[in-house]
C-alpha atoms as a PDB file:
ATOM      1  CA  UNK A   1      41.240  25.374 132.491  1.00  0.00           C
ATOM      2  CA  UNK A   2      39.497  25.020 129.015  1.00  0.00           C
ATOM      3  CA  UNK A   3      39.840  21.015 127.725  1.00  0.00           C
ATOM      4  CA  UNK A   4      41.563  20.976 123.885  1.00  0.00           C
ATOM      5  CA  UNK A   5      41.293  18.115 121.958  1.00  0.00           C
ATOM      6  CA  UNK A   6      43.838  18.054 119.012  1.00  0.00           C
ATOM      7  CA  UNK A   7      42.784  16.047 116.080  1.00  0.00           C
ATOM      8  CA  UNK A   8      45.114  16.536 113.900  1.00  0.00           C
ATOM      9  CA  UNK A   9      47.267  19.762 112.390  1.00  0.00           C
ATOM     10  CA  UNK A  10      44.662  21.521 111.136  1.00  0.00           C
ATOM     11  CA  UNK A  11      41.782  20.884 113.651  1.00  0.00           C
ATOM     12  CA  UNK A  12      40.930  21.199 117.309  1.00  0.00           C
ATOM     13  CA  UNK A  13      38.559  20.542 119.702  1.00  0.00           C
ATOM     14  CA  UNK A  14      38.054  24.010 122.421  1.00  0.00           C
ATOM     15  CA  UNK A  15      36.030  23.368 125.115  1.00  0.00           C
ATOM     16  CA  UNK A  16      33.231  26.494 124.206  1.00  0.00           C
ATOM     17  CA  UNK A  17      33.157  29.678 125.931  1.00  0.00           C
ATOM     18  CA  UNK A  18      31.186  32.756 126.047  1.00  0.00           C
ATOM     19  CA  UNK A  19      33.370  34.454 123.098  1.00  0.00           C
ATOM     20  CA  UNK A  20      32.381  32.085 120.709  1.00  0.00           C
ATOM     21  CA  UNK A  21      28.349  32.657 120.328  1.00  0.00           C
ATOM     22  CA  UNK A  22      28.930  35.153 118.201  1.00  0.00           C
ATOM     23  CA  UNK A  23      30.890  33.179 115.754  1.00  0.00           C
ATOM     24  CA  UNK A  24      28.413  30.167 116.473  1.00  0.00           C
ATOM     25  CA  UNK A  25      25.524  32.207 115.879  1.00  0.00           C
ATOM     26  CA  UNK A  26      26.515  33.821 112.737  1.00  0.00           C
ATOM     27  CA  UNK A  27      27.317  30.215 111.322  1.00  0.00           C
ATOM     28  CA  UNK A  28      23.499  29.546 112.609  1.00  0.00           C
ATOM     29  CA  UNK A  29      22.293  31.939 110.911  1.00  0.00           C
ATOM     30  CA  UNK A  30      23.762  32.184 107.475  1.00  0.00           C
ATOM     31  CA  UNK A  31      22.700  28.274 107.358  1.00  0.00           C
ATOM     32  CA  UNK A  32      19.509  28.729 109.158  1.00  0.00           C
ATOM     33  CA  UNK A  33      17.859  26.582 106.424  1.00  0.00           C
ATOM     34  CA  UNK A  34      20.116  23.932 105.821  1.00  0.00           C
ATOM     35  CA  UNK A  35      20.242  23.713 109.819  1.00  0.00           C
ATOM     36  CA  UNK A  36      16.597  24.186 110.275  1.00  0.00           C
ATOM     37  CA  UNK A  37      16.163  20.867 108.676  1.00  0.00           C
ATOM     38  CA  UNK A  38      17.933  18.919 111.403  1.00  0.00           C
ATOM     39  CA  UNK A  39      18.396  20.461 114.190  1.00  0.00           C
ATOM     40  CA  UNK A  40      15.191  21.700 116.814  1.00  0.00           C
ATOM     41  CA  UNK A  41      17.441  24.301 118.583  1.00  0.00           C
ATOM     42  CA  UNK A  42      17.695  26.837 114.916  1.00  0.00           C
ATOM     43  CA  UNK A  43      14.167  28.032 115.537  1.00  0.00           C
ATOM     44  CA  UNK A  44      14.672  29.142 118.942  1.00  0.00           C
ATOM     45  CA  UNK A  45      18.105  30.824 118.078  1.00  0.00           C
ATOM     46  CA  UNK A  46      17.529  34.480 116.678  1.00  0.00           C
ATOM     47  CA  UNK A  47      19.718  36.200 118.259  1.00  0.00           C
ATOM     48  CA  UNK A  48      23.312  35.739 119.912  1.00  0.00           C
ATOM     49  CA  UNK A  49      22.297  36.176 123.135  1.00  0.00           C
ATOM     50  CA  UNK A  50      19.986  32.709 122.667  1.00  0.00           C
ATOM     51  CA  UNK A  51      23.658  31.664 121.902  1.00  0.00           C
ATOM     52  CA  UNK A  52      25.222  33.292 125.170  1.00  0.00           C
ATOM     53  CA  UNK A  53      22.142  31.750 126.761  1.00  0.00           C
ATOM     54  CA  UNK A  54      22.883  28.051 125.847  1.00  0.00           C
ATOM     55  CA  UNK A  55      26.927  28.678 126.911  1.00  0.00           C
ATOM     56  CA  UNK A  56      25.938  29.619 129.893  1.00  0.00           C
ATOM     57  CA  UNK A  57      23.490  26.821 130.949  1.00  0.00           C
ATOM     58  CA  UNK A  58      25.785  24.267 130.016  1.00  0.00           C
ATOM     59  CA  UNK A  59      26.665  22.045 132.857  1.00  0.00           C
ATOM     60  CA  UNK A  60      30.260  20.977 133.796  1.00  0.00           C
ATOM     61  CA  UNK A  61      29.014  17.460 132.389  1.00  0.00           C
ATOM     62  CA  UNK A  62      27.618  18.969 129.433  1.00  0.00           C
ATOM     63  CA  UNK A  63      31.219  19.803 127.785  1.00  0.00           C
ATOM     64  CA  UNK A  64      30.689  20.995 124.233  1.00  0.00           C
ATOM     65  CA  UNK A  65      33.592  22.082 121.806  1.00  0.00           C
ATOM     66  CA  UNK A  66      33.637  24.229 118.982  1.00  0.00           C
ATOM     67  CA  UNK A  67      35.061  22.319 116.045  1.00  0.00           C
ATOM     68  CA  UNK A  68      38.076  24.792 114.792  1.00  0.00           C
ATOM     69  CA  UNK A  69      39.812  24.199 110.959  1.00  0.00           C
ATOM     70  CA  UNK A  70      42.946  26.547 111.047  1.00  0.00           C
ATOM     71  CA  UNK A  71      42.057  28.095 113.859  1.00  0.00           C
ATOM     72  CA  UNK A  72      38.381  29.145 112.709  1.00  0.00           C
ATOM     73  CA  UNK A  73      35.087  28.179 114.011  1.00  0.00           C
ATOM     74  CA  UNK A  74      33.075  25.704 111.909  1.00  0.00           C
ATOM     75  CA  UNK A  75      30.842  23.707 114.266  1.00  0.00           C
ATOM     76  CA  UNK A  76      30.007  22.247 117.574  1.00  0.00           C
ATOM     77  CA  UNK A  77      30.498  18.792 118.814  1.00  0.00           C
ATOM     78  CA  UNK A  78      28.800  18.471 122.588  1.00  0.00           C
ATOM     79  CA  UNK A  79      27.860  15.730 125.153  1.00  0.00           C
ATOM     80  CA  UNK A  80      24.219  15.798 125.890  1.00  0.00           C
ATOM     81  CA  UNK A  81      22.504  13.472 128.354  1.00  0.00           C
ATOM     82  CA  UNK A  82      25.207  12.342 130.670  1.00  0.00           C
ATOM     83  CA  UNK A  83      24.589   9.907 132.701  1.00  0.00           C
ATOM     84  CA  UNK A  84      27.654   9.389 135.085  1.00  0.00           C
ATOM     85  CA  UNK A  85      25.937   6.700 137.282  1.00  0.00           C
ATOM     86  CA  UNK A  86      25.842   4.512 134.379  1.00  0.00           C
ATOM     87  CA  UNK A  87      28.489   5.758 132.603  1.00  0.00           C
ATOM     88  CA  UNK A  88      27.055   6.879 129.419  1.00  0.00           C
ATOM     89  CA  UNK A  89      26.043   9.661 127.270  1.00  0.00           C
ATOM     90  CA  UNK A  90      25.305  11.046 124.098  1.00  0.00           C
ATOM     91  CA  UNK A  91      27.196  13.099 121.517  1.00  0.00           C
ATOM     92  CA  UNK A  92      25.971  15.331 119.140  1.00  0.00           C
ATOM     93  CA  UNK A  93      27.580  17.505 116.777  1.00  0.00           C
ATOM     94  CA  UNK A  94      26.879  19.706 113.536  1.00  0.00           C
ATOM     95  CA  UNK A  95      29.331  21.448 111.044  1.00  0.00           C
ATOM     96  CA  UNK A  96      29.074  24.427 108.637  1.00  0.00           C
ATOM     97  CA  UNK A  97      28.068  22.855 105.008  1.00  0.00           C
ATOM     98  CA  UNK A  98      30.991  24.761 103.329  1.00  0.00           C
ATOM     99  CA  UNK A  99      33.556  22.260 105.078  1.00  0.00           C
ATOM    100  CA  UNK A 100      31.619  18.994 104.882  1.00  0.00           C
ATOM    101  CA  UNK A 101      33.188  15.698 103.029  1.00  0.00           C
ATOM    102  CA  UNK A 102      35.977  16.363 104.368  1.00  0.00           C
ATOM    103  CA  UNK A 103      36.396  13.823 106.872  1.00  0.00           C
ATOM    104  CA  UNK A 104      36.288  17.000 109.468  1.00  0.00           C
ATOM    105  CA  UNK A 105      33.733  15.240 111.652  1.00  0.00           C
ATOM    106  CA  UNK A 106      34.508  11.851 111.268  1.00  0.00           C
ATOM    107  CA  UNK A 107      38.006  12.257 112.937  1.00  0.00           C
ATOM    108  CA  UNK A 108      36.424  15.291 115.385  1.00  0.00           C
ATOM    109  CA  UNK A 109      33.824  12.286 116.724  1.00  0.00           C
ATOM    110  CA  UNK A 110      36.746   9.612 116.826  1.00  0.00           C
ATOM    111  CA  UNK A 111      38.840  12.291 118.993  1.00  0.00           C
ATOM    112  CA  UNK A 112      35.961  12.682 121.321  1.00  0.00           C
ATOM    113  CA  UNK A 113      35.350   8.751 121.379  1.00  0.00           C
ATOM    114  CA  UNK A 114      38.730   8.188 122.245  1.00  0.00           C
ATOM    115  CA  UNK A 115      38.519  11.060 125.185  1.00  0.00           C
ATOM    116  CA  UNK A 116      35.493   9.896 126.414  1.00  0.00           C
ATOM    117  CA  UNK A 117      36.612   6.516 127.069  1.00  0.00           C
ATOM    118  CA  UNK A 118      40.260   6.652 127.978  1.00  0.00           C
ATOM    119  CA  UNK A 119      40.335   9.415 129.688  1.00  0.00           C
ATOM    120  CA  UNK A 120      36.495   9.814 130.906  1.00  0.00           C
ATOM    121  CA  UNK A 121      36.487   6.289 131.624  1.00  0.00           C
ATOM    122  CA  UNK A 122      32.824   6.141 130.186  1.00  0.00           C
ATOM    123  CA  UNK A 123      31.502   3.129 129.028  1.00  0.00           C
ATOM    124  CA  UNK A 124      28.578   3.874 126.208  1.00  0.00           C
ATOM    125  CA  UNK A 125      28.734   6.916 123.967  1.00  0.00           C
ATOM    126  CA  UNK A 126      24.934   6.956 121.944  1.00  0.00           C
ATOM    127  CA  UNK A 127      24.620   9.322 118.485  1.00  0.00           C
ATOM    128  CA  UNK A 128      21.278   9.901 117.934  1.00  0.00           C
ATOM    129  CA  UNK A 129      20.453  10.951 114.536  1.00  0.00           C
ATOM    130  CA  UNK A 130      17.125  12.180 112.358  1.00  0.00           C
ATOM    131  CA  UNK A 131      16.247   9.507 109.837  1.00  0.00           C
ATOM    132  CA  UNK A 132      16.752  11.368 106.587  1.00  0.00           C
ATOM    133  CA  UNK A 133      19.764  12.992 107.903  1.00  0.00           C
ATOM    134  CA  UNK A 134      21.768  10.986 106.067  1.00  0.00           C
ATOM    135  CA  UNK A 135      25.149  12.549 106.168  1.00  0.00           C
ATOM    136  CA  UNK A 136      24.972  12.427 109.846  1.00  0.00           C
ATOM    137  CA  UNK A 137      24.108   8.837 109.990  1.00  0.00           C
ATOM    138  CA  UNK A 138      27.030   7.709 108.295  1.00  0.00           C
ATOM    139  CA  UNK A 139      29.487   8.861 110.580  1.00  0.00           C
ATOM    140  CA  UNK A 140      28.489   6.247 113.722  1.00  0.00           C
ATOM    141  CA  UNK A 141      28.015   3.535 110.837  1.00  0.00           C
ATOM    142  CA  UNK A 142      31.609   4.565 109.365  1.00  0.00           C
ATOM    143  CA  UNK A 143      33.144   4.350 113.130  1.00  0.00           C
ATOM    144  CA  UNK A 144      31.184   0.779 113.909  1.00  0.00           C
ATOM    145  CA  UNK A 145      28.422   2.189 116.015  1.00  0.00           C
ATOM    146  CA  UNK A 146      25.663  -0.207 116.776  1.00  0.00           C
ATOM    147  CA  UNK A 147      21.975   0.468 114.811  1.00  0.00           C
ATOM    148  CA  UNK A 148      19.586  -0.265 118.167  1.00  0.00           C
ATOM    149  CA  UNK A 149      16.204   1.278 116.722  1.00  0.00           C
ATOM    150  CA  UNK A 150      14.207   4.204 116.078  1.00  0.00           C
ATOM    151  CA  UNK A 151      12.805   6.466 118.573  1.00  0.00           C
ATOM    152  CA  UNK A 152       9.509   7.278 116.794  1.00  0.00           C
ATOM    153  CA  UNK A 153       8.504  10.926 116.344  1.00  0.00           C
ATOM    154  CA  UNK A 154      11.662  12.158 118.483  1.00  0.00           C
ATOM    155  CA  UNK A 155      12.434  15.245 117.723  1.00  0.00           C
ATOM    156  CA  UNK A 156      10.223  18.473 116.764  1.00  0.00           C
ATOM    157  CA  UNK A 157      11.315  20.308 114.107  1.00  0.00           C
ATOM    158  CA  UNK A 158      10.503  23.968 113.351  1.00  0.00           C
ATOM    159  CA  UNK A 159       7.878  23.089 110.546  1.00  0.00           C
ATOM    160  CA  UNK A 160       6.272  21.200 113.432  1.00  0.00           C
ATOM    161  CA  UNK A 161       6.777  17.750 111.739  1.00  0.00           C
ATOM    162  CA  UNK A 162       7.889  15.280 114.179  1.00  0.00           C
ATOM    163  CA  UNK A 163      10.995  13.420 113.070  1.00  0.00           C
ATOM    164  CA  UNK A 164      12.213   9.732 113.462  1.00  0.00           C
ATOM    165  CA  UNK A 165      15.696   9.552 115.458  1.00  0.00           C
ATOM    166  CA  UNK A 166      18.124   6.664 114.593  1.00  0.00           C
ATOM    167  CA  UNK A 167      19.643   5.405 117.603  1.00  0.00           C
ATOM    168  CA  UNK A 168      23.135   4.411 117.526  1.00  0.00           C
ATOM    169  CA  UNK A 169      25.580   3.303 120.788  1.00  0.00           C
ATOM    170  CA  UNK A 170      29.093   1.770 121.044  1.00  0.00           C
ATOM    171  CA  UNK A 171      30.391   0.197 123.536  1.00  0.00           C
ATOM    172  CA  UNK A 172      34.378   1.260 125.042  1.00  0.00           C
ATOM    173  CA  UNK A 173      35.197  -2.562 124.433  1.00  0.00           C
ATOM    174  CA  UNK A 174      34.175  -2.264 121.281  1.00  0.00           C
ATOM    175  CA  UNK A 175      36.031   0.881 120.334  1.00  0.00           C
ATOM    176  CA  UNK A 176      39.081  -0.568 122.097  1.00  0.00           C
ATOM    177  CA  UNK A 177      38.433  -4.244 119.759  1.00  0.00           C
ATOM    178  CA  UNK A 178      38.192  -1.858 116.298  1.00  0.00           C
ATOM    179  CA  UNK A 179      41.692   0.346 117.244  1.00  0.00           C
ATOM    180  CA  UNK A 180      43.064  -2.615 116.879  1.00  0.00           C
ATOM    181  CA  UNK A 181      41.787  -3.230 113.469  1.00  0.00           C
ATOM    182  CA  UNK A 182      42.850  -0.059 112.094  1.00  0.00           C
END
């Protein structure tokens, strides 16, 4: 059974499935440049079977949602790097420029926050984003998320720059200390 996350009326988090590369590819590619600033991945996805590809080699860890406004695809939010052991991960997420600043992410991350450690039980959710990415970076430093450093020259882009990664992590006690600030 597919995992749905309600955030509020208008959006939802669906667990992805095969049906929805095409719809995830075609946002891909109208905003291959915007994307293709940001995100490694654009460059290697030309078609929508590169799409189908990365569906299907998701693991059952892996879960990754498409982000849906009334019902309509605008982005992915994902777990990457799971490390059940220890019980942490990452998240990482991206969303179609036409809906941005409109607080769409913000509450899709705090809906997967609050899944993640209530019902996931894990302990340390990480964001890691590229330095001049700036409108990604302020959604862990809206939600509290802790600044721990810079992985140097993380992340390849297609112009075959390296890019700076800011590291943020929060903790489930402190997630569970800010709900009660809010």
């Amino acid at each position: 059974m597919k995992t749905i996350l309600q955030v509020n009326e208008q959006i939802c988090l669906r667990q992805i499935e095969l049906a929805d590369a095409e719809r995830i590819f075609t946002i891909i590619d109208e905003e291959r440049d915007y994307f293709g600033r940001w995100l490694p991945f654009v460059a290697k996805t030309n078609r929508v079977e590169d799409t189908q590809n990365f569906i299907r080699s998701l693991s059952p860890q892996e879960q990754t949602f498409t982000i849906r406004l009334c019902r309509e695809t605008v982005g992915v939010i994902g777990l990457y790097a799971v490390d059940s052991d220890n019980l942490k991960l990452e998240i990482g997420y991206w969303l179609k420029p036409s809906v941005q600043k409109r607080g769409i992410m913000t509450s899709s991350v705090i809906t997967l926050i609050n899944y993640l450690f209530q019902d996931l039980h894990f302990n340390c959710v990480r964001i890691k984003c590229e330095a001049e990415n700036l409108p990604s970076r302020r959604i862990p430093e809206r939600l509290g998320f802790v600044k721990e450093g810079i992985e140097r020259q993380g992340s390849l882009l297609p112009n075959n720059k390296f890019a700076d990664l800011v590291i943020y992590s929060l903790l489930a006690i402190e997630w569970d200390n800010k709900k009660g600030n809010r």
